[in-house]
C-alpha atoms as a PDB file:
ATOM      1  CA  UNK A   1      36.199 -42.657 -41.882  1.00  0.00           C
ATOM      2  CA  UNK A   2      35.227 -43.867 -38.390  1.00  0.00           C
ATOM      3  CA  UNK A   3      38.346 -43.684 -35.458  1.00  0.00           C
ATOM      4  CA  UNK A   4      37.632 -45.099 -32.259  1.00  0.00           C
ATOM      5  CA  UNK A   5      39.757 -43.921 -29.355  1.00  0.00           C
ATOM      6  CA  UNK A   6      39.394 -46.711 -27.212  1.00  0.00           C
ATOM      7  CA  UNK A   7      42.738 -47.527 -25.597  1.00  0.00           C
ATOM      8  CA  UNK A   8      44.843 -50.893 -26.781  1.00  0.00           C
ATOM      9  CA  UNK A   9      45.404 -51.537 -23.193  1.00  0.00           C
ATOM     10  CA  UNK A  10      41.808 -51.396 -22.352  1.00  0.00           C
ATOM     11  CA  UNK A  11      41.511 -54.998 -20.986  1.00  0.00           C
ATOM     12  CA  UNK A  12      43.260 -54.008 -17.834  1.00  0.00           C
ATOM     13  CA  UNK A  13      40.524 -51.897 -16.281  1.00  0.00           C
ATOM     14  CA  UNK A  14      38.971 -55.533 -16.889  1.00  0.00           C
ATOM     15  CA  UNK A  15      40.364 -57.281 -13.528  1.00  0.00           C
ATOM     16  CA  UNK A  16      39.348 -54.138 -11.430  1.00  0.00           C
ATOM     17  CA  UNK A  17      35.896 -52.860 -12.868  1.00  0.00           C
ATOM     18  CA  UNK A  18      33.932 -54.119 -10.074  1.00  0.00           C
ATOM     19  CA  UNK A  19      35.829 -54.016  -6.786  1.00  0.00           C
ATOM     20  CA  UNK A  20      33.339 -53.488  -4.159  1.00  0.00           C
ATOM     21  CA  UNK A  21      34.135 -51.017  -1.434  1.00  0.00           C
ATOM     22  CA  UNK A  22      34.753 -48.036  -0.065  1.00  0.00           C
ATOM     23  CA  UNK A  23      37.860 -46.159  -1.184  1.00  0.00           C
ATOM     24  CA  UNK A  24      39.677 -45.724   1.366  1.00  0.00           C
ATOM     25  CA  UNK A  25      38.760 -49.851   2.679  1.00  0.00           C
ATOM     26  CA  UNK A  26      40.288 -50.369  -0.954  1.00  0.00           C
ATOM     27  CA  UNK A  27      43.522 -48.334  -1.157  1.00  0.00           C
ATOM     28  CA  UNK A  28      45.842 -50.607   0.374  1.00  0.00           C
ATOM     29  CA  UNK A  29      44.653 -53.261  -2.444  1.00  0.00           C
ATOM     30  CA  UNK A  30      44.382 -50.899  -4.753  1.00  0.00           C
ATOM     31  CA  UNK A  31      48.004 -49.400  -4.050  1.00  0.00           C
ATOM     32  CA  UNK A  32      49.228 -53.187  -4.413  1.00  0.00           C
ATOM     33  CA  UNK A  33      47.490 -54.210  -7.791  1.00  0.00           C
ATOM     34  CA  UNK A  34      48.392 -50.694  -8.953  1.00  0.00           C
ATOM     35  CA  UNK A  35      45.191 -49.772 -10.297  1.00  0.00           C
ATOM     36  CA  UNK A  36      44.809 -46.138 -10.063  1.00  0.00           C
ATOM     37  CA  UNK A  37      48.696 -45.909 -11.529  1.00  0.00           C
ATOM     38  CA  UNK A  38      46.735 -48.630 -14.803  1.00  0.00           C
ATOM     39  CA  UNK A  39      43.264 -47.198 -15.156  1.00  0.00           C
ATOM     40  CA  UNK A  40      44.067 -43.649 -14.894  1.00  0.00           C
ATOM     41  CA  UNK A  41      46.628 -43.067 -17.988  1.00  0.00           C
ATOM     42  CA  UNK A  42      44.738 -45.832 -20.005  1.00  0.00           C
ATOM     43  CA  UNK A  43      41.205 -44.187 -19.657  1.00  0.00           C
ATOM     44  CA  UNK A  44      42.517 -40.307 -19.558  1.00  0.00           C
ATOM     45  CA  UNK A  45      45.915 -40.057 -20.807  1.00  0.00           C
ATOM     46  CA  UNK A  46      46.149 -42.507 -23.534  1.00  0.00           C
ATOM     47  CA  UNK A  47      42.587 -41.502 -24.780  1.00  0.00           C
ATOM     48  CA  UNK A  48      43.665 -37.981 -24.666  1.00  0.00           C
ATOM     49  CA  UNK A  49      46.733 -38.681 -26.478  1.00  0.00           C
ATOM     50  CA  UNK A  50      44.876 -41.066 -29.417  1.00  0.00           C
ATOM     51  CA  UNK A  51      42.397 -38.047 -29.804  1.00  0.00           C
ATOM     52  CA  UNK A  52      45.304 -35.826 -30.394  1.00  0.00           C
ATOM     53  CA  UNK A  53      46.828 -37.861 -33.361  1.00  0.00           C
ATOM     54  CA  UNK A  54      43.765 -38.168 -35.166  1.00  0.00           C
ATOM     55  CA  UNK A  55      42.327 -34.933 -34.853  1.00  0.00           C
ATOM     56  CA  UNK A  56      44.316 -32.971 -36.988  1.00  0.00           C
ATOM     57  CA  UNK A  57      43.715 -35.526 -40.071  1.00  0.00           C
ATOM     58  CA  UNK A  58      39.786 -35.176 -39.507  1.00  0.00           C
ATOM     59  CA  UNK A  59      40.450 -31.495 -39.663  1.00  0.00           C
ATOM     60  CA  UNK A  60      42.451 -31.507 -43.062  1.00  0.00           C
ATOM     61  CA  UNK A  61      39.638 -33.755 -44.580  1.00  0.00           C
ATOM     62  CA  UNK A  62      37.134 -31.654 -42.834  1.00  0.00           C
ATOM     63  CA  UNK A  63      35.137 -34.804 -41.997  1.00  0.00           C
ATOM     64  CA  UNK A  64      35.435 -38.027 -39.520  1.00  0.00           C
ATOM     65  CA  UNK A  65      34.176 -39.400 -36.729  1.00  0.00           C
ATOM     66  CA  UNK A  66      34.627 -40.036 -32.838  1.00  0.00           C
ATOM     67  CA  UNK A  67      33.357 -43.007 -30.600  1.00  0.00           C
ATOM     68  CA  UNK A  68      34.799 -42.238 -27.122  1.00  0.00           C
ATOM     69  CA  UNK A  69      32.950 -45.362 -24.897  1.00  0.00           C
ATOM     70  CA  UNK A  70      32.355 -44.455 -21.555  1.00  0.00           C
ATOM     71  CA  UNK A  71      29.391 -46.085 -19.273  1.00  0.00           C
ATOM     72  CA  UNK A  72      26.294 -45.380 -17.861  1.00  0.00           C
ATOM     73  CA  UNK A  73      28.248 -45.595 -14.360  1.00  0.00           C
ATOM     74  CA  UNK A  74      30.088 -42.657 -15.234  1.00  0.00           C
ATOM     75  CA  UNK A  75      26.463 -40.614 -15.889  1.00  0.00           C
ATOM     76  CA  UNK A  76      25.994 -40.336 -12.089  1.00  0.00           C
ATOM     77  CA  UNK A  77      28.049 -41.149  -8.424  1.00  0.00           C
ATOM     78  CA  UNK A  78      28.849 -44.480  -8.089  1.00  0.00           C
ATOM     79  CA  UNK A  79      29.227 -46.184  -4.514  1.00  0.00           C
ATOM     80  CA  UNK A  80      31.965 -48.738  -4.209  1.00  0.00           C
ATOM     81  CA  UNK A  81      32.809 -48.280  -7.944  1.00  0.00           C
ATOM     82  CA  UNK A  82      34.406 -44.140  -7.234  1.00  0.00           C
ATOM     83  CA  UNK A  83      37.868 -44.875  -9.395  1.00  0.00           C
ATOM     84  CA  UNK A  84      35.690 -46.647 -12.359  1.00  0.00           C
ATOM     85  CA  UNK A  85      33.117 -44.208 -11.992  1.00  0.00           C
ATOM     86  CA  UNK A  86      34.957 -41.320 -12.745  1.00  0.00           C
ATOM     87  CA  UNK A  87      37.475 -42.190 -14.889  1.00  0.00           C
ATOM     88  CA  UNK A  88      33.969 -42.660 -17.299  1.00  0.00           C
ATOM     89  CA  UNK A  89      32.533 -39.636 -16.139  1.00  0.00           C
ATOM     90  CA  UNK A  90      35.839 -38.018 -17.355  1.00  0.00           C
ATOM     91  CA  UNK A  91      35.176 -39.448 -20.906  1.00  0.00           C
ATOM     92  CA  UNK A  92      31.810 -38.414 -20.514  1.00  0.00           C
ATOM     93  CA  UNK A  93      33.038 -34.915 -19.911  1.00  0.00           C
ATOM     94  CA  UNK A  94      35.947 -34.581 -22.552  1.00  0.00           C
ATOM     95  CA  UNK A  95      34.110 -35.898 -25.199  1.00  0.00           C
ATOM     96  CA  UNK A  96      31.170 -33.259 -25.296  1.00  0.00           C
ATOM     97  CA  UNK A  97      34.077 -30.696 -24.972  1.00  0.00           C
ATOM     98  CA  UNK A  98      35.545 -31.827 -27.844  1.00  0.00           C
ATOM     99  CA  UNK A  99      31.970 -31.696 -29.337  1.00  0.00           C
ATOM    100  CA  UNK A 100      31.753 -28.373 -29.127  1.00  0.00           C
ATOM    101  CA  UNK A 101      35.099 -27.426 -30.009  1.00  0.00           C
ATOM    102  CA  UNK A 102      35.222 -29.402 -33.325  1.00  0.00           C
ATOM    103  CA  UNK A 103      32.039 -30.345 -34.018  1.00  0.00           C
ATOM    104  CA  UNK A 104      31.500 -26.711 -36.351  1.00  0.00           C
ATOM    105  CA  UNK A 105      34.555 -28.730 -38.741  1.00  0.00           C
ATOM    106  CA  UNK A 106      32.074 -31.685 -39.351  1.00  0.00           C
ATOM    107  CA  UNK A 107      33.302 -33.845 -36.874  1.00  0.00           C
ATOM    108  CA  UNK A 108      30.888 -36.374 -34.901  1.00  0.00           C
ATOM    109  CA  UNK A 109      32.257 -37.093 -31.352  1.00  0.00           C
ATOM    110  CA  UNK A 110      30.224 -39.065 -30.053  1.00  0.00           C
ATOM    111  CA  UNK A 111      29.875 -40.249 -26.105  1.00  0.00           C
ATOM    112  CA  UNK A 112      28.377 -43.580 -25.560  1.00  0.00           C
ATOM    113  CA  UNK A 113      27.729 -44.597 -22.239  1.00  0.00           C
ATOM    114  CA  UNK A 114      26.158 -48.289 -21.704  1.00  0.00           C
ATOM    115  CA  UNK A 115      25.291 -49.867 -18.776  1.00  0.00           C
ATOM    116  CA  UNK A 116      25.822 -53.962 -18.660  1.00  0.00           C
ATOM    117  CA  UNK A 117      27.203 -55.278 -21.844  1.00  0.00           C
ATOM    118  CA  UNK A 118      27.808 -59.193 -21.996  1.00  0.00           C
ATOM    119  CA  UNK A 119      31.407 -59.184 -22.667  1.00  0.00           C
ATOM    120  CA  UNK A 120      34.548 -60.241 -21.386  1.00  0.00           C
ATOM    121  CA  UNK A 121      34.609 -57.525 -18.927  1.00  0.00           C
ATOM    122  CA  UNK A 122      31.216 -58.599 -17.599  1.00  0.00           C
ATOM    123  CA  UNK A 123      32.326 -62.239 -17.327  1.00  0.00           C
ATOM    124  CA  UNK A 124      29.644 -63.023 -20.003  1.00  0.00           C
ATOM    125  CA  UNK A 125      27.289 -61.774 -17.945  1.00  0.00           C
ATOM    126  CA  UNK A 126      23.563 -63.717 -18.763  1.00  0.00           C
ATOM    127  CA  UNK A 127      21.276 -62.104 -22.004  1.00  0.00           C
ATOM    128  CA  UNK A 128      18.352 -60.542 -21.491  1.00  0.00           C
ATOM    129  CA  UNK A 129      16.165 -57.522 -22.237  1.00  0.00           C
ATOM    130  CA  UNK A 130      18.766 -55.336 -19.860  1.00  0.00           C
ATOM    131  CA  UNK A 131      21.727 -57.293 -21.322  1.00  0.00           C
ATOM    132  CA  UNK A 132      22.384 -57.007 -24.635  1.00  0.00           C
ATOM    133  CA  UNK A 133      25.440 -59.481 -26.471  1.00  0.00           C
ATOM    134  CA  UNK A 134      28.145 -57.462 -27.810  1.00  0.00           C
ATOM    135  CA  UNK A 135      27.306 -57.684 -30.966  1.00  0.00           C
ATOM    136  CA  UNK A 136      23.563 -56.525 -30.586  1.00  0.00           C
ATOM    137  CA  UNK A 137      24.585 -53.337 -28.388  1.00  0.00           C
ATOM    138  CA  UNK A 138      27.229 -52.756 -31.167  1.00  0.00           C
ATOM    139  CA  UNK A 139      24.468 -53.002 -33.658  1.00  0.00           C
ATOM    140  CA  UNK A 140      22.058 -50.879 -31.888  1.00  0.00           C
ATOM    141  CA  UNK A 141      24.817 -48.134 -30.959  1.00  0.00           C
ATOM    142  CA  UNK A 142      26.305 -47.698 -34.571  1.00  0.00           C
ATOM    143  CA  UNK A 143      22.892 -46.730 -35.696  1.00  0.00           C
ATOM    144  CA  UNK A 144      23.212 -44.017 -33.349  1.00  0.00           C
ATOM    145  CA  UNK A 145      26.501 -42.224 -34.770  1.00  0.00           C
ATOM    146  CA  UNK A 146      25.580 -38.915 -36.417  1.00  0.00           C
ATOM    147  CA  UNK A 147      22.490 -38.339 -34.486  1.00  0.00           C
ATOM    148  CA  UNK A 148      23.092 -38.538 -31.660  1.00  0.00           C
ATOM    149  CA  UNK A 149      26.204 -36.822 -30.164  1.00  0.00           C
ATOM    150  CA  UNK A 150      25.463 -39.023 -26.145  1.00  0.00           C
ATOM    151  CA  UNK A 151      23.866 -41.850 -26.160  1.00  0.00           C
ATOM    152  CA  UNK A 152      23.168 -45.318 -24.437  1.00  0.00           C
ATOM    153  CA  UNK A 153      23.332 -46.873 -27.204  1.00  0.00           C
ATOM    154  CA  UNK A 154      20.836 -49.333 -26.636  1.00  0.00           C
ATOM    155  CA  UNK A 155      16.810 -48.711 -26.195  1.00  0.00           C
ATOM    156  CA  UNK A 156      16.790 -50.140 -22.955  1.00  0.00           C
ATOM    157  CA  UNK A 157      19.679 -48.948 -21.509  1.00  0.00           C
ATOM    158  CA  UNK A 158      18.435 -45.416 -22.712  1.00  0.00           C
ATOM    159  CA  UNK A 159      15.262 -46.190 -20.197  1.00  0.00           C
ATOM    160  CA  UNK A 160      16.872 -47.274 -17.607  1.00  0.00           C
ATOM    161  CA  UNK A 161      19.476 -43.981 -17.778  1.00  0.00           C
ATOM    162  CA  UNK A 162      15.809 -41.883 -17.991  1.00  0.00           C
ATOM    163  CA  UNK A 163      14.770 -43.352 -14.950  1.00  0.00           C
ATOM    164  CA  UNK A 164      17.826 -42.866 -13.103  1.00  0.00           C
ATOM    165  CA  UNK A 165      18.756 -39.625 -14.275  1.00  0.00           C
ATOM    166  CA  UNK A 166      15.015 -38.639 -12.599  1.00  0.00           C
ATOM    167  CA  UNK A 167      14.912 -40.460  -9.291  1.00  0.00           C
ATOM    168  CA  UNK A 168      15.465 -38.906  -6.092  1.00  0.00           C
ATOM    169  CA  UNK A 169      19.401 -39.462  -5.434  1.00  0.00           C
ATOM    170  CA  UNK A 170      19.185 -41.599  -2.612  1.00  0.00           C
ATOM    171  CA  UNK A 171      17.233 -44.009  -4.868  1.00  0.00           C
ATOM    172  CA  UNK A 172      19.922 -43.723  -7.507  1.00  0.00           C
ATOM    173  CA  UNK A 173      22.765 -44.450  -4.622  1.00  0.00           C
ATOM    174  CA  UNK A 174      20.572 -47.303  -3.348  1.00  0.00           C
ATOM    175  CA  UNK A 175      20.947 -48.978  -6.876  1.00  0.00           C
ATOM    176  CA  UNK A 176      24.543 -48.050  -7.519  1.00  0.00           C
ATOM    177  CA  UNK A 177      25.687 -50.402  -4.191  1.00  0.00           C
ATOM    178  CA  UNK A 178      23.134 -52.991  -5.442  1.00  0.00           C
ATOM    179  CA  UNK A 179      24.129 -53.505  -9.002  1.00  0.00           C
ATOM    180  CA  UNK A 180      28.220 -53.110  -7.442  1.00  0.00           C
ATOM    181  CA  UNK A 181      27.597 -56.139  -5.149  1.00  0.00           C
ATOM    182  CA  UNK A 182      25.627 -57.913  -7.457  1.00  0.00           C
ATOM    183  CA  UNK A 183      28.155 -57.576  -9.901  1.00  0.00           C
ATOM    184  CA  UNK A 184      31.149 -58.275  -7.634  1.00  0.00           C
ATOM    185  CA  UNK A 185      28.947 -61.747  -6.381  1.00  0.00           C
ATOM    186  CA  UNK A 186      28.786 -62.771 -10.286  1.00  0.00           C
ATOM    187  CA  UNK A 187      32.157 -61.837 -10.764  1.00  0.00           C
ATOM    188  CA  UNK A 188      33.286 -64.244  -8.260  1.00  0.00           C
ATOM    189  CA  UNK A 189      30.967 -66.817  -9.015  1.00  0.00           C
ATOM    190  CA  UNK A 190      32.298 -66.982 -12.452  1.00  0.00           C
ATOM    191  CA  UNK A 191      36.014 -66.604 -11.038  1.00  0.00           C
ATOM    192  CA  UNK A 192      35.600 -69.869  -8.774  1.00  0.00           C
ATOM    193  CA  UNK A 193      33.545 -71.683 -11.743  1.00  0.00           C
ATOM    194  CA  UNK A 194      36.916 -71.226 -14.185  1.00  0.00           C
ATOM    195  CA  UNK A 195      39.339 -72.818 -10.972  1.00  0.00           C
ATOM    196  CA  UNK A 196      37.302 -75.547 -10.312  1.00  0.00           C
ATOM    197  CA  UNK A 197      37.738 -76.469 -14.334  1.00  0.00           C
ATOM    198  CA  UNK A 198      41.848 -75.582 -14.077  1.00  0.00           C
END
């Protein structure tokens, strides 16, 4: 029996994901949109809440199996992105906890941390050998599930999380504000493609 713990309301970190800036340049939009009061008890307290209902039934059966998704942005800092970040680096966290605490009752809990995915999130972001489609990460990542307990989930994404885990930190920063403005320029791209359709 397989449960995911990803939260029902897991679309609204959606809108947010990729706000470029500074925290403090962001808190008076932030404070507006309500994000930290949405992304907080969705990520932490809901998935802390769906882990405690299904827990006890894997322990009865002695058997079952965790998927807690996090991201690869969670692994490490990440400039302009510090809410996101570590709201995934909290998932990260909990779910190797909960690892070692269960895992002696034949439980997998497993973390999966991608990077880019080409989902709704993304705004479809383009395919390519960095980019999987949902269904091909999905795919790749299932075959992973009794393994391995942290994973990428996908072969490249698994390289590219080598090579930053390894670089010099400043490196690793430098890339973190590149791929959040690159992002945030896609996102609106895409945003101001949709209006001019409307």
């Amino acid at each position: 029996m397989v449960e995911l713990t990803v939260p029902y309301e897991s679309r609204m970190e959606e809108a947010y994901a990729f706000k470029e800036g500074k925290y403090l340049d962001l808190t008076k939009e932030l404070k507006k949109d309500g994000y930290e009061a949405k992304i907080m008890p969705v990520e932490i307290g809901a998935r802390g809440f769906m882990t405690r209902m299904i827990i006890p039934g894997m322990l009865e059966r002695r058997r079952g199996v965790i998927i807690n998704i996090s991201s690869g942005y969670g692994r490490n800092p990440t400039p302009l992105m510090a809410v996101y970040s570590a709201t995934k680096a909290f998932i990260d966290h909990f779910t190797k906890s909960l690892q070692m605490e269960y895992g002696k009752y034949h439980i997998a809990i497993q973390s999966v941390t991608p990077y880019i995915v080409s989902t709704n999130m993304t705004m479809n972001a383009p395919q390519g050998v960095l980019v999987p489609s949902a269904e091909k990460f999905v795919k790749s990542a299932i075959s992973t599930v009794g393994i391995s307990p942290r994973t990428h989930g996908f072969l490249p994404h698994s390289i590219m999380g080598f090579v930053l885990d390894n670089v010099p930190a400043f490196v690793r920063c430098h890339y973190m504000k590149l791929f959040s403005r690159q992002a945030n320029e896609f996102i609106a791209l895409k945003k101001q493609q949709e209006q001019q359709k409307d």
